[in-house]
N, C-alpha and C. Protein backbone atom coordinates (compact mmCIF):
# COMPACT_ATOMS: atom_id res chain seq x y z
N UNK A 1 0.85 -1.17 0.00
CA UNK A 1 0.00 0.00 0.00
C UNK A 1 0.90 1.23 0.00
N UNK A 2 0.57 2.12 -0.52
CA UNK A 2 1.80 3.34 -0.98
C UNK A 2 1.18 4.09 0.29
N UNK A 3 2.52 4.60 0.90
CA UNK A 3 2.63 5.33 1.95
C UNK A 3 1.62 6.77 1.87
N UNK A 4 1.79 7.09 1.60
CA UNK A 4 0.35 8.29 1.41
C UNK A 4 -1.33 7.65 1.31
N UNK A 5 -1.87 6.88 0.99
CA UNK A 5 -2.82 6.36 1.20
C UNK A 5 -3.04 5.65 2.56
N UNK A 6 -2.32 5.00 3.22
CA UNK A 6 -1.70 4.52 4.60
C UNK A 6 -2.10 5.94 4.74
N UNK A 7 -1.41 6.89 4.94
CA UNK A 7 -1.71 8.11 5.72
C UNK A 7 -3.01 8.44 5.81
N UNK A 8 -3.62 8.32 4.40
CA UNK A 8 -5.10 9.25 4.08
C UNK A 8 -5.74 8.21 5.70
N UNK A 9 -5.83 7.00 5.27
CA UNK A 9 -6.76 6.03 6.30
C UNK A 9 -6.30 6.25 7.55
N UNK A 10 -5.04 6.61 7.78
CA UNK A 10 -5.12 7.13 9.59
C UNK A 10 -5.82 8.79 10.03
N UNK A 11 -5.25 9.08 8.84
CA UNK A 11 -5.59 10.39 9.27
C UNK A 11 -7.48 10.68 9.25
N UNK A 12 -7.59 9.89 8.39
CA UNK A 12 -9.45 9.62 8.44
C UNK A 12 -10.27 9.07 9.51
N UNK A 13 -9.06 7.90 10.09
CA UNK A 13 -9.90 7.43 11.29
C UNK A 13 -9.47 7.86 12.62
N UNK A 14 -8.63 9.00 12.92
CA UNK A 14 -8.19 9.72 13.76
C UNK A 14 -9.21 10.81 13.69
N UNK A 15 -9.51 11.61 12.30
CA UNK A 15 -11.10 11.90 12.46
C UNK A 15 -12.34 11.92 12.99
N UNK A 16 -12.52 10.37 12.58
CA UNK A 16 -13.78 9.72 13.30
C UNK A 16 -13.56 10.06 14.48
N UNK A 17 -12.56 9.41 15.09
CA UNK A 17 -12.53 9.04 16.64
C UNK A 17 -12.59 10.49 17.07
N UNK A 18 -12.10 11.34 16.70
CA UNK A 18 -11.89 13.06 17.56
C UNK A 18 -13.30 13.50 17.07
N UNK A 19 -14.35 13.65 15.96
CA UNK A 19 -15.69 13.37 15.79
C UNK A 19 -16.63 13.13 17.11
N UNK A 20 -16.45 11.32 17.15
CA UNK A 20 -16.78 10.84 18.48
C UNK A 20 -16.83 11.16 19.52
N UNK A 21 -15.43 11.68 19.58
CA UNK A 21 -15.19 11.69 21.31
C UNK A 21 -15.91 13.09 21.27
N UNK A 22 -15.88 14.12 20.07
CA UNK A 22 -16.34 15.18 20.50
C UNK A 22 -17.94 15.32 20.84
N UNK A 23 -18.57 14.19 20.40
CA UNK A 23 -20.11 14.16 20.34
C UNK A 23 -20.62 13.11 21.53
N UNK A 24 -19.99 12.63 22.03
CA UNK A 24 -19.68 12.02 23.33
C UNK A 24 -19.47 13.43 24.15
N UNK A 25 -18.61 13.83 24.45
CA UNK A 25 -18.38 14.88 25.01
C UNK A 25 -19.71 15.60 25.20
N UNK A 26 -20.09 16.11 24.17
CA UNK A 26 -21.45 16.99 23.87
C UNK A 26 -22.61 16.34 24.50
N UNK A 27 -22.97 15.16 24.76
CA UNK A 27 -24.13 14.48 25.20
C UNK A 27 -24.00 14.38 26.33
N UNK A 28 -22.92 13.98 26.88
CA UNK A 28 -22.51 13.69 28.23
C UNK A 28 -22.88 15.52 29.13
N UNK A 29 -22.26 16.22 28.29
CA UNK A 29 -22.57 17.85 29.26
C UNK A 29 -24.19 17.86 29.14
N UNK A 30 -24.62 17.21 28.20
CA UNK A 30 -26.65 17.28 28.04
C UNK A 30 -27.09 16.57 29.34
N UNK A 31 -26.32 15.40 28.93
CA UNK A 31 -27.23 14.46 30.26
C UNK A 31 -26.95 14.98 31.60
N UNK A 32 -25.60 15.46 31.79
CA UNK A 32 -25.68 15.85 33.20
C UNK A 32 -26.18 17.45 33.40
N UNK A 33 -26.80 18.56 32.32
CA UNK A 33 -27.49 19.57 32.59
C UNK A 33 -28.92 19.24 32.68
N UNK A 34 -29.33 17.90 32.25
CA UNK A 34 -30.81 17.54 32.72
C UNK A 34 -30.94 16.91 34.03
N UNK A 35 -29.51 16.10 34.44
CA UNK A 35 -30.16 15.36 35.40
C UNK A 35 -30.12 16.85 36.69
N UNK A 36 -29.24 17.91 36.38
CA UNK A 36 -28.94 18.60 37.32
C UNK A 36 -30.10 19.70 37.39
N UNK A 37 -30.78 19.85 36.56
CA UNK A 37 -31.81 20.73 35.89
C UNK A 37 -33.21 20.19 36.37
N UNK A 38 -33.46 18.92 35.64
CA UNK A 38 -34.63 18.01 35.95
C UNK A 38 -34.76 17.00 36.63
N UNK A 39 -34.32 16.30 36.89
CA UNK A 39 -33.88 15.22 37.97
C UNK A 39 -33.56 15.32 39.20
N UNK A 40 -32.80 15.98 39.61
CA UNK A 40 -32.09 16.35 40.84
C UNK A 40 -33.18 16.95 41.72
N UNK A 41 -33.92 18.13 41.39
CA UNK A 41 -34.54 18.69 42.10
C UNK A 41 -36.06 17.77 42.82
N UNK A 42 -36.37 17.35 41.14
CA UNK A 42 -37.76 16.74 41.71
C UNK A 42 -37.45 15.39 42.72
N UNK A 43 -36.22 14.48 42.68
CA UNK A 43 -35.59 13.63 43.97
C UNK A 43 -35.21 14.11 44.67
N UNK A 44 -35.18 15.51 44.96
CA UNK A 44 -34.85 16.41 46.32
C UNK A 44 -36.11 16.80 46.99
N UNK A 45 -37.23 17.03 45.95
CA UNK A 45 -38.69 16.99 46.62
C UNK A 45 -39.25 15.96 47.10
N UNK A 46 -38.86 14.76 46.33
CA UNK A 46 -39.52 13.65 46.93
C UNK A 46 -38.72 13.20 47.72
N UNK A 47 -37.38 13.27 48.09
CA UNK A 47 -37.15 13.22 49.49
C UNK A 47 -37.31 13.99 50.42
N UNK A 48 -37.68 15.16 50.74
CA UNK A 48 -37.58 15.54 51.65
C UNK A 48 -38.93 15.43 51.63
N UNK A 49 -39.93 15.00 51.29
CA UNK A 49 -41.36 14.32 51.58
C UNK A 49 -41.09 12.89 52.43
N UNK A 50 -40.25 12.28 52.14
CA UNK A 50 -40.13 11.26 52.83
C UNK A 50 -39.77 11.72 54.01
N UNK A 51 -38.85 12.00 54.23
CA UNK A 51 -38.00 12.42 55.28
C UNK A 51 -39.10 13.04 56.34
N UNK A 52 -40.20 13.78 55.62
CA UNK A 52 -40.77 14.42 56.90
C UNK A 52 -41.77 13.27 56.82
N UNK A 53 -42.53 12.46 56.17
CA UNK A 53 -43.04 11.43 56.31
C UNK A 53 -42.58 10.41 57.64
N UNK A 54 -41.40 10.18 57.39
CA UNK A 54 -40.44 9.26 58.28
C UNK A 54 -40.25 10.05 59.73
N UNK A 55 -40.03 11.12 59.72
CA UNK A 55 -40.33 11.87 60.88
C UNK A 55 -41.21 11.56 61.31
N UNK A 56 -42.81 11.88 61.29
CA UNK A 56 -43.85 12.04 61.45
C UNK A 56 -43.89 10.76 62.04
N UNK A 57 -43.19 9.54 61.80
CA UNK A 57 -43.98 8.17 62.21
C UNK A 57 -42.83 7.64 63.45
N UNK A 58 -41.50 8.59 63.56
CA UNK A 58 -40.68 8.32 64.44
C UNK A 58 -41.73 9.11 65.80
N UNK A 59 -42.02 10.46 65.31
CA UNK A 59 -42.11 10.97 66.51
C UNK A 59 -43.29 10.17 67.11
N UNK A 60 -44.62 9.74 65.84
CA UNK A 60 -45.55 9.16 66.77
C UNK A 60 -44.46 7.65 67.70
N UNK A 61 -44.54 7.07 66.95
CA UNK A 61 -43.14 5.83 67.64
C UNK A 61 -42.60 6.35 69.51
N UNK A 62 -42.24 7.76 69.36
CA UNK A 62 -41.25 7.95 70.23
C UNK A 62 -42.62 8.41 71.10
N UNK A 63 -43.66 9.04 71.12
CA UNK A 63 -44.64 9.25 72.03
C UNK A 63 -45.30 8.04 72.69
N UNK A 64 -45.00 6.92 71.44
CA UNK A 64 -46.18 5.56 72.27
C UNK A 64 -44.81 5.23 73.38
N UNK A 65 -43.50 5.06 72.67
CA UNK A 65 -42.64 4.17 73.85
C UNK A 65 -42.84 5.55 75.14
N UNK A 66 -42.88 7.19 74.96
CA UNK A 66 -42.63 7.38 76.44
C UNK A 66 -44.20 7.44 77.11
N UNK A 67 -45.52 7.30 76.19
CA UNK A 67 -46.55 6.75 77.25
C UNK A 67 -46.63 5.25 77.81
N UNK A 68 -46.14 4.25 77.34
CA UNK A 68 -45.63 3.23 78.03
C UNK A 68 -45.04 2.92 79.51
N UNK A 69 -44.20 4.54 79.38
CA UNK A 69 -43.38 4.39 80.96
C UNK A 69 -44.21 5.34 81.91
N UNK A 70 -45.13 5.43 81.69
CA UNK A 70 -45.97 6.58 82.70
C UNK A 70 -47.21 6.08 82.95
């Protein structure tokens, strides 16, 4: 294979790959401005629904054990 054609095909698939990685790159900053955008928040609402949920059933919890001792 004549040395210049050898070249054309690296230099083509060194292309691709810098292509790739750049559109990789690009999706990857998407997905993590949605999950940080859309995702994140609404699992920050629904936890801290739990959380006071889970409260709510400690404190009843903690009122039955101290009418128990009285």
């Amino acid at each position: 294979m004549p040395e210049s054609l050898r070249d054309f095909r690296e230099d083509t698939t060194m292309d691709k790959f810098e292509e790739i990685g750049r559109r990789l790159d690009e999706e990857l900053t998407r997905l993590f401005q949605y999950i940080e955008h859309d995702v994140a928040p609404e699992t920050e609402r629904r936890t801290a629904s739990f959380l006071r949920s889970v409260s709510a059933k400690l404190t009843e919890a903690a009122a039955k054990l101290e009418a128990r001792r009285k």
